[in-house]
PDB file of N, CA and C in Angstrom:
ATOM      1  N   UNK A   1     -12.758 320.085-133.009  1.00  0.00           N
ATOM      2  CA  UNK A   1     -12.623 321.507-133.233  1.00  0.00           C
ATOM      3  C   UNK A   1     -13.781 322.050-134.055  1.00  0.00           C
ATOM      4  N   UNK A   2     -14.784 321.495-133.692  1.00  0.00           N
ATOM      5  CA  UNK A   2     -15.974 321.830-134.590  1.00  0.00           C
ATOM      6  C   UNK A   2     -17.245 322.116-133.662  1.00  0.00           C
ATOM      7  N   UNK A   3     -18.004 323.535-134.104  1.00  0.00           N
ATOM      8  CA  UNK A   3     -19.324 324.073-133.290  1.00  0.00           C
ATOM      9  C   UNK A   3     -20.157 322.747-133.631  1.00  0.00           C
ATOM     10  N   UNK A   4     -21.189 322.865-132.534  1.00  0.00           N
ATOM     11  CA  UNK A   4     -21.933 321.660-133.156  1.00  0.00           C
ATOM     12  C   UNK A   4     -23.109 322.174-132.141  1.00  0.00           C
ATOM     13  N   UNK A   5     -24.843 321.868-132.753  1.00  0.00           N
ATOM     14  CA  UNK A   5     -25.969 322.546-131.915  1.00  0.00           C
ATOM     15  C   UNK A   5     -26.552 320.619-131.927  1.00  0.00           C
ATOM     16  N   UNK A   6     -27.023 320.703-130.814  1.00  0.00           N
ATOM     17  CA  UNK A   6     -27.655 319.073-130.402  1.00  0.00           C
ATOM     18  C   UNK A   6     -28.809 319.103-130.162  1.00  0.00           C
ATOM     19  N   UNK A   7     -30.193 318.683-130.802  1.00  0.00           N
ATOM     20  CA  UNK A   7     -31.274 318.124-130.094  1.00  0.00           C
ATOM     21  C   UNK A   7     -30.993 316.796-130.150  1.00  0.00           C
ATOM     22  N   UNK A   8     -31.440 316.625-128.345  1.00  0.00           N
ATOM     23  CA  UNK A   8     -31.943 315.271-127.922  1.00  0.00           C
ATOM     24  C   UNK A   8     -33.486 314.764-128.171  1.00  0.00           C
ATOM     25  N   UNK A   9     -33.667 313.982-129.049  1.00  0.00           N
ATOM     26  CA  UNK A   9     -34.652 313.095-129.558  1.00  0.00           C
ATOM     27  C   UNK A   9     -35.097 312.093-128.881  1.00  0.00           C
ATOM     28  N   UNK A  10     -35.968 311.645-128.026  1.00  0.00           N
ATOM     29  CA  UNK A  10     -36.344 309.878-127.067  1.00  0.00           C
ATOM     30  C   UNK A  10     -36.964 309.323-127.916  1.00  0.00           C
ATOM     31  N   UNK A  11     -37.878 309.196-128.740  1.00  0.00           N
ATOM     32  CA  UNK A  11     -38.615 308.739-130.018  1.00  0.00           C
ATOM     33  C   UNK A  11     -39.340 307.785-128.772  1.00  0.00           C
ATOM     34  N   UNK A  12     -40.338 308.084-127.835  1.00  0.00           N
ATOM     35  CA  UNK A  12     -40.746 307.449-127.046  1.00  0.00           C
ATOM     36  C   UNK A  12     -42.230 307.952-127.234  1.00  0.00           C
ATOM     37  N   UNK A  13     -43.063 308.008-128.463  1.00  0.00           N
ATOM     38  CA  UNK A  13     -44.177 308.100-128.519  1.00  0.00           C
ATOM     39  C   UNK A  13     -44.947 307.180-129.171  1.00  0.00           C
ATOM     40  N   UNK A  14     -46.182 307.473-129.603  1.00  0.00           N
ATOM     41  CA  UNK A  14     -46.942 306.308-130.233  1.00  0.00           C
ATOM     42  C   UNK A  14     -46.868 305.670-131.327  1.00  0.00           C
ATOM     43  N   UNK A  15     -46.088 306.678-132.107  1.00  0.00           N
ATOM     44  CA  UNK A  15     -46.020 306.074-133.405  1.00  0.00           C
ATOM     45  C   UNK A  15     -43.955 306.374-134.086  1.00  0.00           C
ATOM     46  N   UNK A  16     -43.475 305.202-134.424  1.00  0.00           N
ATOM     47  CA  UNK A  16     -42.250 305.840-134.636  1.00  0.00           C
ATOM     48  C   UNK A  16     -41.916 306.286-135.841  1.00  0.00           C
ATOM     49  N   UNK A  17     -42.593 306.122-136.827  1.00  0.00           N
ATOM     50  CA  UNK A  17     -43.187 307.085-138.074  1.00  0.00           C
ATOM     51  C   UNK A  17     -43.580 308.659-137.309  1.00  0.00           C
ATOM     52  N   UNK A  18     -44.313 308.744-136.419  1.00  0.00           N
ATOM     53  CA  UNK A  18     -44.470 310.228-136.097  1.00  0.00           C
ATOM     54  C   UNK A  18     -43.519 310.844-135.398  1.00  0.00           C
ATOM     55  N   UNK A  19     -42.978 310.367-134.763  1.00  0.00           N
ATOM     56  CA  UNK A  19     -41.606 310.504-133.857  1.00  0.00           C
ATOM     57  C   UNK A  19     -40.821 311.130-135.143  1.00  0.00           C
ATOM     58  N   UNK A  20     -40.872 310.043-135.717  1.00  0.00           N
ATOM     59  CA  UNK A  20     -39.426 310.564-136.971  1.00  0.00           C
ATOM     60  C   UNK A  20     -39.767 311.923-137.864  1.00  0.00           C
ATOM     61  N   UNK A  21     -41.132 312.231-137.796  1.00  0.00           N
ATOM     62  CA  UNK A  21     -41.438 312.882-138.841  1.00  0.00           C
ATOM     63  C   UNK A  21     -41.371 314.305-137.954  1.00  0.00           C
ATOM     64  N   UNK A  22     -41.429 314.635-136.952  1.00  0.00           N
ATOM     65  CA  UNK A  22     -41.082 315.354-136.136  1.00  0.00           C
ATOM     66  C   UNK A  22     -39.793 315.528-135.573  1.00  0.00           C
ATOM     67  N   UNK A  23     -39.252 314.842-135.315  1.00  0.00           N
ATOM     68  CA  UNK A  23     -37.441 315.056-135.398  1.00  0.00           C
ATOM     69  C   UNK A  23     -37.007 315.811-136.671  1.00  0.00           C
ATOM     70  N   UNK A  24     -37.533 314.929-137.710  1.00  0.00           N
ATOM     71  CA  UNK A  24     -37.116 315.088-139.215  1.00  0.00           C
ATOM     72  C   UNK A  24     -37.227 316.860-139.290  1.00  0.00           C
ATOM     73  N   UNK A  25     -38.878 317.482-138.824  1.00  0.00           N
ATOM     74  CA  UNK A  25     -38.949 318.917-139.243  1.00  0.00           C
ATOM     75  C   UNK A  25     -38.529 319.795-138.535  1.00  0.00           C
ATOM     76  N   UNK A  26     -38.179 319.147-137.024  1.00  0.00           N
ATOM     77  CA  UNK A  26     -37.524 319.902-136.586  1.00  0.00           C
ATOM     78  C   UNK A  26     -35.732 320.456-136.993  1.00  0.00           C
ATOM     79  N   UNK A  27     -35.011 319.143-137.317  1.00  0.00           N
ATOM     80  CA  UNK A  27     -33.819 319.093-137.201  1.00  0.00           C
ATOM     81  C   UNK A  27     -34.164 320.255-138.862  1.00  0.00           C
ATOM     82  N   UNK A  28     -35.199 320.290-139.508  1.00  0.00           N
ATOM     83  CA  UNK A  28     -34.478 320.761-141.113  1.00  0.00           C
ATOM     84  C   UNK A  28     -34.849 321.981-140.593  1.00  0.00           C
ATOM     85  N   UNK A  29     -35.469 322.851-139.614  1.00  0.00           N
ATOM     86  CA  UNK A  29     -36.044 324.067-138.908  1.00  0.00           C
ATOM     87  C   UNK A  29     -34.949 324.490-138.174  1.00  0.00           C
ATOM     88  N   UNK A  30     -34.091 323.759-137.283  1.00  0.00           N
ATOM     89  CA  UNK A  30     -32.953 323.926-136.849  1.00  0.00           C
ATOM     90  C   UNK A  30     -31.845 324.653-137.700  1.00  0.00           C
ATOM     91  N   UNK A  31     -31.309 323.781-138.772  1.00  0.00           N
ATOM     92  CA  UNK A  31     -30.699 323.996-139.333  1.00  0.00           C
ATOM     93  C   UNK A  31     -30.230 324.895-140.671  1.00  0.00           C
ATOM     94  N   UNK A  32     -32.089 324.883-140.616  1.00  0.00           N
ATOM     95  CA  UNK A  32     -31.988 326.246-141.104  1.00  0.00           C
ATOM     96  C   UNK A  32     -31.716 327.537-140.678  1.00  0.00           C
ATOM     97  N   UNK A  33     -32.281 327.921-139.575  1.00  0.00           N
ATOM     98  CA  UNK A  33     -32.151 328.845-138.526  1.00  0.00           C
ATOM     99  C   UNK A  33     -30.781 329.026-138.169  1.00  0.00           C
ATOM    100  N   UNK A  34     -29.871 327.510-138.405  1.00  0.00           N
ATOM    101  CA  UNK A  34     -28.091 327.560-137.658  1.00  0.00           C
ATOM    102  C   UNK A  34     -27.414 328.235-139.255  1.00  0.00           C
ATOM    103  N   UNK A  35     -28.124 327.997-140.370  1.00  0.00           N
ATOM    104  CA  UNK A  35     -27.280 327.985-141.518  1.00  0.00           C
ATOM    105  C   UNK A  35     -26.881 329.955-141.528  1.00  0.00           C
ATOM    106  N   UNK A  36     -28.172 330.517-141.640  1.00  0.00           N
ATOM    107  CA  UNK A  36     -28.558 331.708-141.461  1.00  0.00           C
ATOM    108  C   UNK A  36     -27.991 332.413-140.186  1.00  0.00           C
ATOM    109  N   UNK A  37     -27.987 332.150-138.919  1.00  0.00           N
ATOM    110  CA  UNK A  37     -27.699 332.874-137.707  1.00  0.00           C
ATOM    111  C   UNK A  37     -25.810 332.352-137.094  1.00  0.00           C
ATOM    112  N   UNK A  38     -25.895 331.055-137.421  1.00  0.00           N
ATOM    113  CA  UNK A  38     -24.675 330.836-136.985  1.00  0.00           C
ATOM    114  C   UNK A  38     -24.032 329.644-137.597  1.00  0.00           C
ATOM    115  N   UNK A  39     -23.374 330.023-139.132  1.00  0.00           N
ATOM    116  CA  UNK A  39     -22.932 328.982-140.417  1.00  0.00           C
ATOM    117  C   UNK A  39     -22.093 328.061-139.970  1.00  0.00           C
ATOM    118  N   UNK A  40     -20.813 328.467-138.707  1.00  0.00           N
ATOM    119  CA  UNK A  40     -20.149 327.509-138.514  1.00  0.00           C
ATOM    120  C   UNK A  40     -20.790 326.329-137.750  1.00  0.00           C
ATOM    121  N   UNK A  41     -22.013 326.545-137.062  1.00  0.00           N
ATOM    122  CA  UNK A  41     -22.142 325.856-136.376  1.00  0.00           C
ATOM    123  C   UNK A  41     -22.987 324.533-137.102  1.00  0.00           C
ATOM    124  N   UNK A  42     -22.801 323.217-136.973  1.00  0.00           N
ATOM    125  CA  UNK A  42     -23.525 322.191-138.051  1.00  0.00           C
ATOM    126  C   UNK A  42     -24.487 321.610-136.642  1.00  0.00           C
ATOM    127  N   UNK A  43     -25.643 321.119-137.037  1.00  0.00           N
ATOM    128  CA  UNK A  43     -26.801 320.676-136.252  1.00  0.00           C
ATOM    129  C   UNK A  43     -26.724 319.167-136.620  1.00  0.00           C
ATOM    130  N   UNK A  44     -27.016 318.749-135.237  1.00  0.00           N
ATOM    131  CA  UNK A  44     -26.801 316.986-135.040  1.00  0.00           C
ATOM    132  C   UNK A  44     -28.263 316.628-134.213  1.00  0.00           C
ATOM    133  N   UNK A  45     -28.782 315.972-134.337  1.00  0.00           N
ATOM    134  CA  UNK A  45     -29.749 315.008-133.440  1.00  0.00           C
ATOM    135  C   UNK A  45     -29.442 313.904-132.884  1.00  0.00           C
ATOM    136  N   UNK A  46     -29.226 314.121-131.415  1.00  0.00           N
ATOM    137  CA  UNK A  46     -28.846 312.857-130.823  1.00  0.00           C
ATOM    138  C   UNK A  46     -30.063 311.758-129.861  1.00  0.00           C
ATOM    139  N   UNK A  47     -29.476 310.695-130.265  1.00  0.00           N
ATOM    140  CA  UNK A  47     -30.681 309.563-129.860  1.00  0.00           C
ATOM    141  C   UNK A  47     -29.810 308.505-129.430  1.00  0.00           C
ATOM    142  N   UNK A  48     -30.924 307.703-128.730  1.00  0.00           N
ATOM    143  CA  UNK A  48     -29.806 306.472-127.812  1.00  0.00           C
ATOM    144  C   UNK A  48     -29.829 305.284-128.963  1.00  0.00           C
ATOM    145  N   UNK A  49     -29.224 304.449-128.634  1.00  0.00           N
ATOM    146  CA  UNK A  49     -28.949 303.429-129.868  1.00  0.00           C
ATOM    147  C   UNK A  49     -29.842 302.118-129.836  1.00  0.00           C
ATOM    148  N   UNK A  50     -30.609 302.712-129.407  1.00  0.00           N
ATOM    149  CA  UNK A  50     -32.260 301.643-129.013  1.00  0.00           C
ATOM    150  C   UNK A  50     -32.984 302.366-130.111  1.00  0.00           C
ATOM    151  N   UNK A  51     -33.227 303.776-129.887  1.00  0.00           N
ATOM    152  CA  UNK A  51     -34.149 304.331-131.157  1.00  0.00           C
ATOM    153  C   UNK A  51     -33.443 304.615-132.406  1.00  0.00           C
ATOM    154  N   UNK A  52     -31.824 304.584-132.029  1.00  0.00           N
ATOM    155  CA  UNK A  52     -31.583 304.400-133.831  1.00  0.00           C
ATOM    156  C   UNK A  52     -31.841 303.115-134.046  1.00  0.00           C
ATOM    157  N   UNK A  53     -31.831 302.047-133.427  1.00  0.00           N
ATOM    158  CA  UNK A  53     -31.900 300.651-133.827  1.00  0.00           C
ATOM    159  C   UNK A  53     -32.963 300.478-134.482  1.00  0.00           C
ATOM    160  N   UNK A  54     -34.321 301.075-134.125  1.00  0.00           N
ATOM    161  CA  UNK A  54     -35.777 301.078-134.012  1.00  0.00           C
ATOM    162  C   UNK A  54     -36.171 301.828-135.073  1.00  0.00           C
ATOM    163  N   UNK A  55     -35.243 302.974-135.678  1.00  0.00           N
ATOM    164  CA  UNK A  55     -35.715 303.670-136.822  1.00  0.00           C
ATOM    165  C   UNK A  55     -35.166 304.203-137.540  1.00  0.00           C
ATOM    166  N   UNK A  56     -33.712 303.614-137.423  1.00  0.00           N
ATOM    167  CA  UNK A  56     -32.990 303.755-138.716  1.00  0.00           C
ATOM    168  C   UNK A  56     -32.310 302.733-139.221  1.00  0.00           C
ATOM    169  N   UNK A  57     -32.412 301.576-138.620  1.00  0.00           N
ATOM    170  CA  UNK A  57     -31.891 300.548-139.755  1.00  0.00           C
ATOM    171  C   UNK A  57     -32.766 299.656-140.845  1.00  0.00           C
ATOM    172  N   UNK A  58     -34.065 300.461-140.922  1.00  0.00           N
ATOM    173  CA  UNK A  58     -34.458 300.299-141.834  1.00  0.00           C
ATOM    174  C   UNK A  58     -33.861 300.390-143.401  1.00  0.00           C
ATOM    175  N   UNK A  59     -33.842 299.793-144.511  1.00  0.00           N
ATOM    176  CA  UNK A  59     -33.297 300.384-145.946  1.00  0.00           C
ATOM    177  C   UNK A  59     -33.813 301.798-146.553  1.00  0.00           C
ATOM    178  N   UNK A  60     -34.850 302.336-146.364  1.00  0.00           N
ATOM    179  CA  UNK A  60     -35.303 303.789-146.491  1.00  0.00           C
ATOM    180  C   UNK A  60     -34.904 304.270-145.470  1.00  0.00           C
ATOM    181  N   UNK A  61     -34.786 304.532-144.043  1.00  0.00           N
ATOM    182  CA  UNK A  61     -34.799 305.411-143.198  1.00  0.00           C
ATOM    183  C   UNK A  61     -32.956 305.673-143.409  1.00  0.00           C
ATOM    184  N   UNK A  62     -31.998 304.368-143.581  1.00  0.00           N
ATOM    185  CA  UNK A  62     -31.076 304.969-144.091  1.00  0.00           C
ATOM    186  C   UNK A  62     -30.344 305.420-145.555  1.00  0.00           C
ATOM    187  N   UNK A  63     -31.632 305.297-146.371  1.00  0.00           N
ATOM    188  CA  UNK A  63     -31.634 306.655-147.854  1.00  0.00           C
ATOM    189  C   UNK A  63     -32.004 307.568-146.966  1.00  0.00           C
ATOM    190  N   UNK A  64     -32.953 307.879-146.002  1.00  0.00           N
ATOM    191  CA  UNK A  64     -32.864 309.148-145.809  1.00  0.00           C
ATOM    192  C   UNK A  64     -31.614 310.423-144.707  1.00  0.00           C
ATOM    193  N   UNK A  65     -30.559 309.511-144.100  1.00  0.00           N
ATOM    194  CA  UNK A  65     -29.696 310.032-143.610  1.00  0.00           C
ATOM    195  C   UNK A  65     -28.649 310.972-145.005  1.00  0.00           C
ATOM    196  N   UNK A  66     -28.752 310.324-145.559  1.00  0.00           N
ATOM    197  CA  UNK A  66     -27.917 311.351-146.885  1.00  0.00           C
ATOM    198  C   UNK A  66     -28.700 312.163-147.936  1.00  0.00           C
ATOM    199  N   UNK A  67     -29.878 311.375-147.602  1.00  0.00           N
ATOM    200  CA  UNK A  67     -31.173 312.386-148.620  1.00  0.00           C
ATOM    201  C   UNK A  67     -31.276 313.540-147.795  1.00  0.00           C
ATOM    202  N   UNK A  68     -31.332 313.763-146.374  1.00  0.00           N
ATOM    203  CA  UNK A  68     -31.275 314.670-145.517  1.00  0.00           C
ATOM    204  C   UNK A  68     -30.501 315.477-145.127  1.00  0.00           C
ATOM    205  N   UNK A  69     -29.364 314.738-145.268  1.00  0.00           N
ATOM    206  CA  UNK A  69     -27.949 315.541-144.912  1.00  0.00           C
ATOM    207  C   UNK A  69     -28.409 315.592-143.349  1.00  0.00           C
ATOM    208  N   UNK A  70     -28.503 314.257-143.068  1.00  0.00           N
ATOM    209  CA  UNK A  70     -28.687 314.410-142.015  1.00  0.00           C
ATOM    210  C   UNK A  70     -27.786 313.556-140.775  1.00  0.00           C
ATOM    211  N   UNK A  71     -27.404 314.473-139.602  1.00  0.00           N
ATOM    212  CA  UNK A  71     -26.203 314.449-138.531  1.00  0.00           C
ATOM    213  C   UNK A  71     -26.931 313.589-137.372  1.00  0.00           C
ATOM    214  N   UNK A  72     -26.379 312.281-137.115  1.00  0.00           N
ATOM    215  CA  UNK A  72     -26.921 311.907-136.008  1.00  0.00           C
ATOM    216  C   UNK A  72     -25.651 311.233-135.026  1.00  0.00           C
ATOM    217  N   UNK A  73     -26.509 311.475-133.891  1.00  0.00           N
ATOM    218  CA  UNK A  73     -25.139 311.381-132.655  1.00  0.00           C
ATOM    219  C   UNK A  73     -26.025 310.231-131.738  1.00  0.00           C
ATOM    220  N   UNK A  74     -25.542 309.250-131.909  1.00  0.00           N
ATOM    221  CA  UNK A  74     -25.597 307.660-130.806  1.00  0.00           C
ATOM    222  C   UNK A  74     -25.397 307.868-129.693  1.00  0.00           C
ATOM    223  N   UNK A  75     -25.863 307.897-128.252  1.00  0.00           N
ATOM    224  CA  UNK A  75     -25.647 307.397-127.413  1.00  0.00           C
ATOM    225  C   UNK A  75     -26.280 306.310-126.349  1.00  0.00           C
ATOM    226  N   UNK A  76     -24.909 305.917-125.393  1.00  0.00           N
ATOM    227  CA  UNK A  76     -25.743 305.327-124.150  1.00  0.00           C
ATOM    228  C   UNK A  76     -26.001 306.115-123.038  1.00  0.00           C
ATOM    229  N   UNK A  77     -27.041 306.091-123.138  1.00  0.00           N
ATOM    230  CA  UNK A  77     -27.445 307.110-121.911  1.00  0.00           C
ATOM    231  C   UNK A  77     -27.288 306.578-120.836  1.00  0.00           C
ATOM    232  N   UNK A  78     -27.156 305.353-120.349  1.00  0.00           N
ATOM    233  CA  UNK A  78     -26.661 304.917-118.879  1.00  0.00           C
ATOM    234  C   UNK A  78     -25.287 305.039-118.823  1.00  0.00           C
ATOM    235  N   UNK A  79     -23.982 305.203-119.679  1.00  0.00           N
ATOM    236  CA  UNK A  79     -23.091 305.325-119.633  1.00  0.00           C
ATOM    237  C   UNK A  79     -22.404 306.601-119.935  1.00  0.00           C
ATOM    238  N   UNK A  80     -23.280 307.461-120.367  1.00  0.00           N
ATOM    239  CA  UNK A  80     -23.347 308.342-120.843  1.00  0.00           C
ATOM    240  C   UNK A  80     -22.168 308.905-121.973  1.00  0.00           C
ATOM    241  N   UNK A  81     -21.711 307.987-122.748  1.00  0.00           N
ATOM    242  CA  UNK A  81     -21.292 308.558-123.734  1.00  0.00           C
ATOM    243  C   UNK A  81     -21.646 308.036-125.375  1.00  0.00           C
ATOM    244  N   UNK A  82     -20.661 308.464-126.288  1.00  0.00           N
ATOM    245  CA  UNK A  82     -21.470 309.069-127.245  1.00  0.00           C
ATOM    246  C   UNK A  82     -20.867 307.436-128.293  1.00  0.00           C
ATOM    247  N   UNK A  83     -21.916 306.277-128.998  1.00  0.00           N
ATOM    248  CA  UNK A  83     -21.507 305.131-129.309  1.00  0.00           C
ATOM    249  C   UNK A  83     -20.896 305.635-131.368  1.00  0.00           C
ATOM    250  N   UNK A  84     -21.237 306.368-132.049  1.00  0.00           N
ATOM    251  CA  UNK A  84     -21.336 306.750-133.198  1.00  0.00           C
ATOM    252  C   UNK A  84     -21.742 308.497-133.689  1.00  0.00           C
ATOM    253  N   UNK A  85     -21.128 308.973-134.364  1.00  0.00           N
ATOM    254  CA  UNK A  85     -21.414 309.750-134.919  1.00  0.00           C
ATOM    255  C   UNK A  85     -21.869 309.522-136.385  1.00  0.00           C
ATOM    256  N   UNK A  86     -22.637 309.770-136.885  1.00  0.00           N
ATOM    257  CA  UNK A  86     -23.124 309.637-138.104  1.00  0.00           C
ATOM    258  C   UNK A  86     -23.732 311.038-139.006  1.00  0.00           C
ATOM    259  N   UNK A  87     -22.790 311.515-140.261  1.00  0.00           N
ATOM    260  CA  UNK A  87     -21.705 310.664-140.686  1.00  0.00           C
ATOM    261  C   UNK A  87     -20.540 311.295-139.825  1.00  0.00           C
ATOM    262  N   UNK A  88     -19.680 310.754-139.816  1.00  0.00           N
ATOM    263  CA  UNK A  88     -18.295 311.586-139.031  1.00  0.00           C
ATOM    264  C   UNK A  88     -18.240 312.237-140.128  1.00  0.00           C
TER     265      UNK A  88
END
């Protein structure tokens, strides 16, 4: 029972430091824009569970899911549904 705005993220570029750092400004550009135009709605970034594997189970990359306040949504994209929400 909750609005929710989704970018899909592939983190399929050259560097996954730049990948992230671009998700990262987008999702805080997003959400700013959702906080201001439409409050109920909370902003999530969703990625398949290959590139969260790849760049967030690092020990910093997950300080930065709560340093960020940041919403991420797991999936399998061949199965197409959704493996984790983070945080619920």
């Amino acid at each position: 029972d909750r609005k929710i705005a989704v970018e899909i993220k592939t983190f399929g570029g050259i560097s996954d430091i730049h990948d992230l750092e671009l998700a990262l400004g987008q999702y805080r550009l997003y959400r700013y824009v959702l906080a201001r135009r439409d409050p109920e709605r909370l902003c999530y970034v969703a990625l398949t569970e290959t590139a969260y594997t790849d760049n967030f189970f690092d020990v910093d990359a997950q300080d930065l899911i709560p340093a960020e306040d940041l919403r991420l949504i797991v999936f399998d994209p061949v199965k197409e549904t959704i493996l984790r929400w983070i945080p619920q």
